[in-house]
PDB file of N, CA and C in Angstrom:
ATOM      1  N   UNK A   1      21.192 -15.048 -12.542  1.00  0.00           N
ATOM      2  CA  UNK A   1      19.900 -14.455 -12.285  1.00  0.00           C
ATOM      3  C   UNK A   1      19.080 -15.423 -11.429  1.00  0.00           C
ATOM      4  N   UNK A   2      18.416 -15.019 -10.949  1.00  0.00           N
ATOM      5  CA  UNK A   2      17.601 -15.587  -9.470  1.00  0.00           C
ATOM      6  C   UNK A   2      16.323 -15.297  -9.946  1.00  0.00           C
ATOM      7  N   UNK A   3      15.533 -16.497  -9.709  1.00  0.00           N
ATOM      8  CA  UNK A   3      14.002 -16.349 -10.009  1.00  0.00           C
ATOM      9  C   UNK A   3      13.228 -16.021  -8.613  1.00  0.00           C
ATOM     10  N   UNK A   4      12.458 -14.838  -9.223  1.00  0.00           N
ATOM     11  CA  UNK A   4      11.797 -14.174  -7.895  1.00  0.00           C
ATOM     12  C   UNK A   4      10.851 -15.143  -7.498  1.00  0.00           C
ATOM     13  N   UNK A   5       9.990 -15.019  -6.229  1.00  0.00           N
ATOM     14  CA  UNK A   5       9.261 -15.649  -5.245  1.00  0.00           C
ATOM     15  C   UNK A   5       7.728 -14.753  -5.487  1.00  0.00           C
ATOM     16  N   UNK A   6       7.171 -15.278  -5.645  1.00  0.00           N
ATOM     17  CA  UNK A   6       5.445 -14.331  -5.817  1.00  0.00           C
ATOM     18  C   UNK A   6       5.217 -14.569  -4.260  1.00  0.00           C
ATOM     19  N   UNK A   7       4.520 -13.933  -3.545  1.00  0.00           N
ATOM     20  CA  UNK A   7       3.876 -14.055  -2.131  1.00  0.00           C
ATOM     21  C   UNK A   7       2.434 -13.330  -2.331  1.00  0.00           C
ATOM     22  N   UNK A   8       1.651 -14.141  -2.028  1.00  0.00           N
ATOM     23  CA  UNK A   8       0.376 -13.655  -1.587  1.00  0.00           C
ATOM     24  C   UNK A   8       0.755 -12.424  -0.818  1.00  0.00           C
ATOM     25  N   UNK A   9      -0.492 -11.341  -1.461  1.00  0.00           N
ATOM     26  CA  UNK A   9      -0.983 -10.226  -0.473  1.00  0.00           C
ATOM     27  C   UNK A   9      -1.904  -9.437  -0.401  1.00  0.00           C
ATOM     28  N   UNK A  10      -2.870  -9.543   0.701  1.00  0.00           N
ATOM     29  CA  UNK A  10      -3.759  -8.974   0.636  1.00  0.00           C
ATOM     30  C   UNK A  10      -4.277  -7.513   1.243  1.00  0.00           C
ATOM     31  N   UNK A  11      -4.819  -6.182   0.640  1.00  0.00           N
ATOM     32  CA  UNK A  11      -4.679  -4.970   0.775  1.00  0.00           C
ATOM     33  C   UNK A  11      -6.148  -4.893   0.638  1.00  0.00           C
ATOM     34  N   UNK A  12      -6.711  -3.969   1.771  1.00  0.00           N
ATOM     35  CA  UNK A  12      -8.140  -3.538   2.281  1.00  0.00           C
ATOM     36  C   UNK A  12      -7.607  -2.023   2.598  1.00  0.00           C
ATOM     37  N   UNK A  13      -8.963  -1.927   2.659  1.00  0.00           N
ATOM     38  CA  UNK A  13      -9.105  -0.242   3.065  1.00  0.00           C
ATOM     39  C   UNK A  13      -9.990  -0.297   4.459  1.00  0.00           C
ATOM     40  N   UNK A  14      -9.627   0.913   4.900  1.00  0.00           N
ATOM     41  CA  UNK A  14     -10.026   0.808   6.340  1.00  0.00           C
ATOM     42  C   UNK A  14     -10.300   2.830   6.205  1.00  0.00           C
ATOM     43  N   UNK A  15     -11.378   2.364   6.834  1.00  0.00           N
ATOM     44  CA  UNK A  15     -12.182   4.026   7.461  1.00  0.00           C
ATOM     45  C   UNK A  15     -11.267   4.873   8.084  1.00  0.00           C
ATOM     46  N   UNK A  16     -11.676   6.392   7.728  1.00  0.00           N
ATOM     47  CA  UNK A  16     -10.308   7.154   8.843  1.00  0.00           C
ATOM     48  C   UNK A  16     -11.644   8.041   9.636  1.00  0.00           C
ATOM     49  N   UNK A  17     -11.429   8.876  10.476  1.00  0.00           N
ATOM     50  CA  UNK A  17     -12.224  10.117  10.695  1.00  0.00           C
ATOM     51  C   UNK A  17     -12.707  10.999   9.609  1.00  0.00           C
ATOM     52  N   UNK A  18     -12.184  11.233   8.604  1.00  0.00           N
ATOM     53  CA  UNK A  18     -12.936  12.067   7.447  1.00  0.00           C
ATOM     54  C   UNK A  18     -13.204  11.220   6.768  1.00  0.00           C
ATOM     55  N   UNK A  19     -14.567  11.542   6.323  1.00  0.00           N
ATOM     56  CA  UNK A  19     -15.553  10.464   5.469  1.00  0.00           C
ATOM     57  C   UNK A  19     -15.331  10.465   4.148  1.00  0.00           C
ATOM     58  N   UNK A  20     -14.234  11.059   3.865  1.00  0.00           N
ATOM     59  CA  UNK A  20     -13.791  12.009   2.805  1.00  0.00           C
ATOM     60  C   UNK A  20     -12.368  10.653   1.895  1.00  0.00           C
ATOM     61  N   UNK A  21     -11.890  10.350   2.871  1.00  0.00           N
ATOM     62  CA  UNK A  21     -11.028   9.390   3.139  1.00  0.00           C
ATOM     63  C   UNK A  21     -10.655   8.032   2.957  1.00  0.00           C
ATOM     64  N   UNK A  22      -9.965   7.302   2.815  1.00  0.00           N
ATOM     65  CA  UNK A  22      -9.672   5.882   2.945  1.00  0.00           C
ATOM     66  C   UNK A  22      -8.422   5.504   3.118  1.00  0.00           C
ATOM     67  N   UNK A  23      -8.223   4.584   4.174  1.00  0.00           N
ATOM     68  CA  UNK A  23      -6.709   4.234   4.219  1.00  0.00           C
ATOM     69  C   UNK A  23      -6.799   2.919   3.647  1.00  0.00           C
ATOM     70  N   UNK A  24      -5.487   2.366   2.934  1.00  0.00           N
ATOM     71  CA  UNK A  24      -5.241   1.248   2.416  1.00  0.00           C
ATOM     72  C   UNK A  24      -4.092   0.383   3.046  1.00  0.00           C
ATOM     73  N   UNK A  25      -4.907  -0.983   3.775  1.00  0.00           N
ATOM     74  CA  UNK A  25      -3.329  -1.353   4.161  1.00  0.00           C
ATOM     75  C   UNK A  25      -3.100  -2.831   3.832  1.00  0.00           C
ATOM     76  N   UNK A  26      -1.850  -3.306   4.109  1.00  0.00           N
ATOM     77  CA  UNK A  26      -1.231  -4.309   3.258  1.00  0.00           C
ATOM     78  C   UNK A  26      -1.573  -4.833   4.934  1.00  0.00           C
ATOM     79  N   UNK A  27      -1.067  -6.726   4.440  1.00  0.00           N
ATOM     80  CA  UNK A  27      -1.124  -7.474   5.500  1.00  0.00           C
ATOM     81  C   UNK A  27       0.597  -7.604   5.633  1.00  0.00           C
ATOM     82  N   UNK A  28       1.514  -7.004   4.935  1.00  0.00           N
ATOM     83  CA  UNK A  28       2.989  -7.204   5.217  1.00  0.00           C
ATOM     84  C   UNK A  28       3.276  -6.107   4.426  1.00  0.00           C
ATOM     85  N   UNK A  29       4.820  -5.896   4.988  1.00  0.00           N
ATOM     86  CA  UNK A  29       5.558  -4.894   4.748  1.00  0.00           C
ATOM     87  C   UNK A  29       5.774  -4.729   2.738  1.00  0.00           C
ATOM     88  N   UNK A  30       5.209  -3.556   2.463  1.00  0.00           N
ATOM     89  CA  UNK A  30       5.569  -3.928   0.823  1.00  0.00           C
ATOM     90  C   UNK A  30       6.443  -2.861   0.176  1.00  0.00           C
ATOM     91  N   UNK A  31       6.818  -1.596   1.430  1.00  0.00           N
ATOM     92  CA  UNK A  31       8.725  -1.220   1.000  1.00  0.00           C
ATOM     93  C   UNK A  31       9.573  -1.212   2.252  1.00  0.00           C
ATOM     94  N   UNK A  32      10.348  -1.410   1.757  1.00  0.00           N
ATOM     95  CA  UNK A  32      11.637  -1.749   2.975  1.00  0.00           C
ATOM     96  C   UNK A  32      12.224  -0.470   3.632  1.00  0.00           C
ATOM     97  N   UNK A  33      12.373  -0.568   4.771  1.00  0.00           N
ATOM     98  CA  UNK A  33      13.135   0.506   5.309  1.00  0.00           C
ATOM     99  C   UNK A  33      11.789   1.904   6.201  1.00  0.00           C
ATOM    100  N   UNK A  34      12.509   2.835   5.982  1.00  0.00           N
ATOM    101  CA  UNK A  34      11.415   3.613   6.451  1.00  0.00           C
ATOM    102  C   UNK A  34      10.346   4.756   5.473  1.00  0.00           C
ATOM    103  N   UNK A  35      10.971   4.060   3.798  1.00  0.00           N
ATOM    104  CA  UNK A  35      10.477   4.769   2.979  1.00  0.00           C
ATOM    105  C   UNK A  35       8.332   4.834   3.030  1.00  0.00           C
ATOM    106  N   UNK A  36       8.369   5.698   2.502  1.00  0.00           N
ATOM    107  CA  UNK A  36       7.001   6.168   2.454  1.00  0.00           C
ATOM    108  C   UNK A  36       6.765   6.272   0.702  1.00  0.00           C
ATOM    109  N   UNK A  37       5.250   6.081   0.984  1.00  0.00           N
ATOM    110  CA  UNK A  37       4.517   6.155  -0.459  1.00  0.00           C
ATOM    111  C   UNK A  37       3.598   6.599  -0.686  1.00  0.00           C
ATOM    112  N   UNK A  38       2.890   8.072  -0.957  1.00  0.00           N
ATOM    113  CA  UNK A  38       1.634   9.024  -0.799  1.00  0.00           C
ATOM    114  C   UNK A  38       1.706   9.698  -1.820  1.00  0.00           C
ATOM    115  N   UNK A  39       0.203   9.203  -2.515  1.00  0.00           N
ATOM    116  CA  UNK A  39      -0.029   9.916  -4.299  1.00  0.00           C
ATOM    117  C   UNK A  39      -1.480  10.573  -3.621  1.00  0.00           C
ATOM    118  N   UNK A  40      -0.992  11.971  -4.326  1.00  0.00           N
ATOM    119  CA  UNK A  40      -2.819  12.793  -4.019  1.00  0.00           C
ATOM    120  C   UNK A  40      -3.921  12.205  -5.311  1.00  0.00           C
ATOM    121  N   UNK A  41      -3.309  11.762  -6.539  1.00  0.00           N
ATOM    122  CA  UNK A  41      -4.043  11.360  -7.423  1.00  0.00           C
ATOM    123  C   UNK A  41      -4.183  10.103  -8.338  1.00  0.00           C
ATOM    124  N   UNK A  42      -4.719   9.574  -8.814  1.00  0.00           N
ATOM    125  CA  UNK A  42      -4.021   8.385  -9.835  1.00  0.00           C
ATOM    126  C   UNK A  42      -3.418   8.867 -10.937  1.00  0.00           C
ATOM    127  N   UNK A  43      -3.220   9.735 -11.225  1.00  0.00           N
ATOM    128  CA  UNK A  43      -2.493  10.235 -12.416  1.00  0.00           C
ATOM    129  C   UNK A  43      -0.880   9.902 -11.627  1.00  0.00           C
ATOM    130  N   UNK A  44      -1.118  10.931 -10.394  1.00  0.00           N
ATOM    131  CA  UNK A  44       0.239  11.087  -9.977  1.00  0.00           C
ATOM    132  C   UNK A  44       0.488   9.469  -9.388  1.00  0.00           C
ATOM    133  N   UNK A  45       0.326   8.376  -9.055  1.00  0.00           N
ATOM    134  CA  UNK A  45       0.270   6.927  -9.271  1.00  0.00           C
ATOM    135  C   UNK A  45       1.257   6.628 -10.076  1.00  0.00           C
TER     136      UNK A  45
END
């Protein structure tokens, strides 16, 4: 077993056109590949 590495990371939100809105973004990649990650709710979180 291999002991994992912690890395700093820091995640802001940034304005979109609907005021309605918020985008959240990482300063590095935090899934691999070309997967995607979009919850309409925190439940669904």
């Amino acid at each position: 077993m291999t002991p994992e590495t912690m890395i700093p990371t820091n995640v802001y939100a940034e304005m979109t056109p609907n005021p309605r809105t918020m985008k959240f973004v990482a300063d590095r990649l935090l899934i691999e590949g070309n997967a995607v990650a979009e919850f309409a709710s925190a439940a669904e979180a």
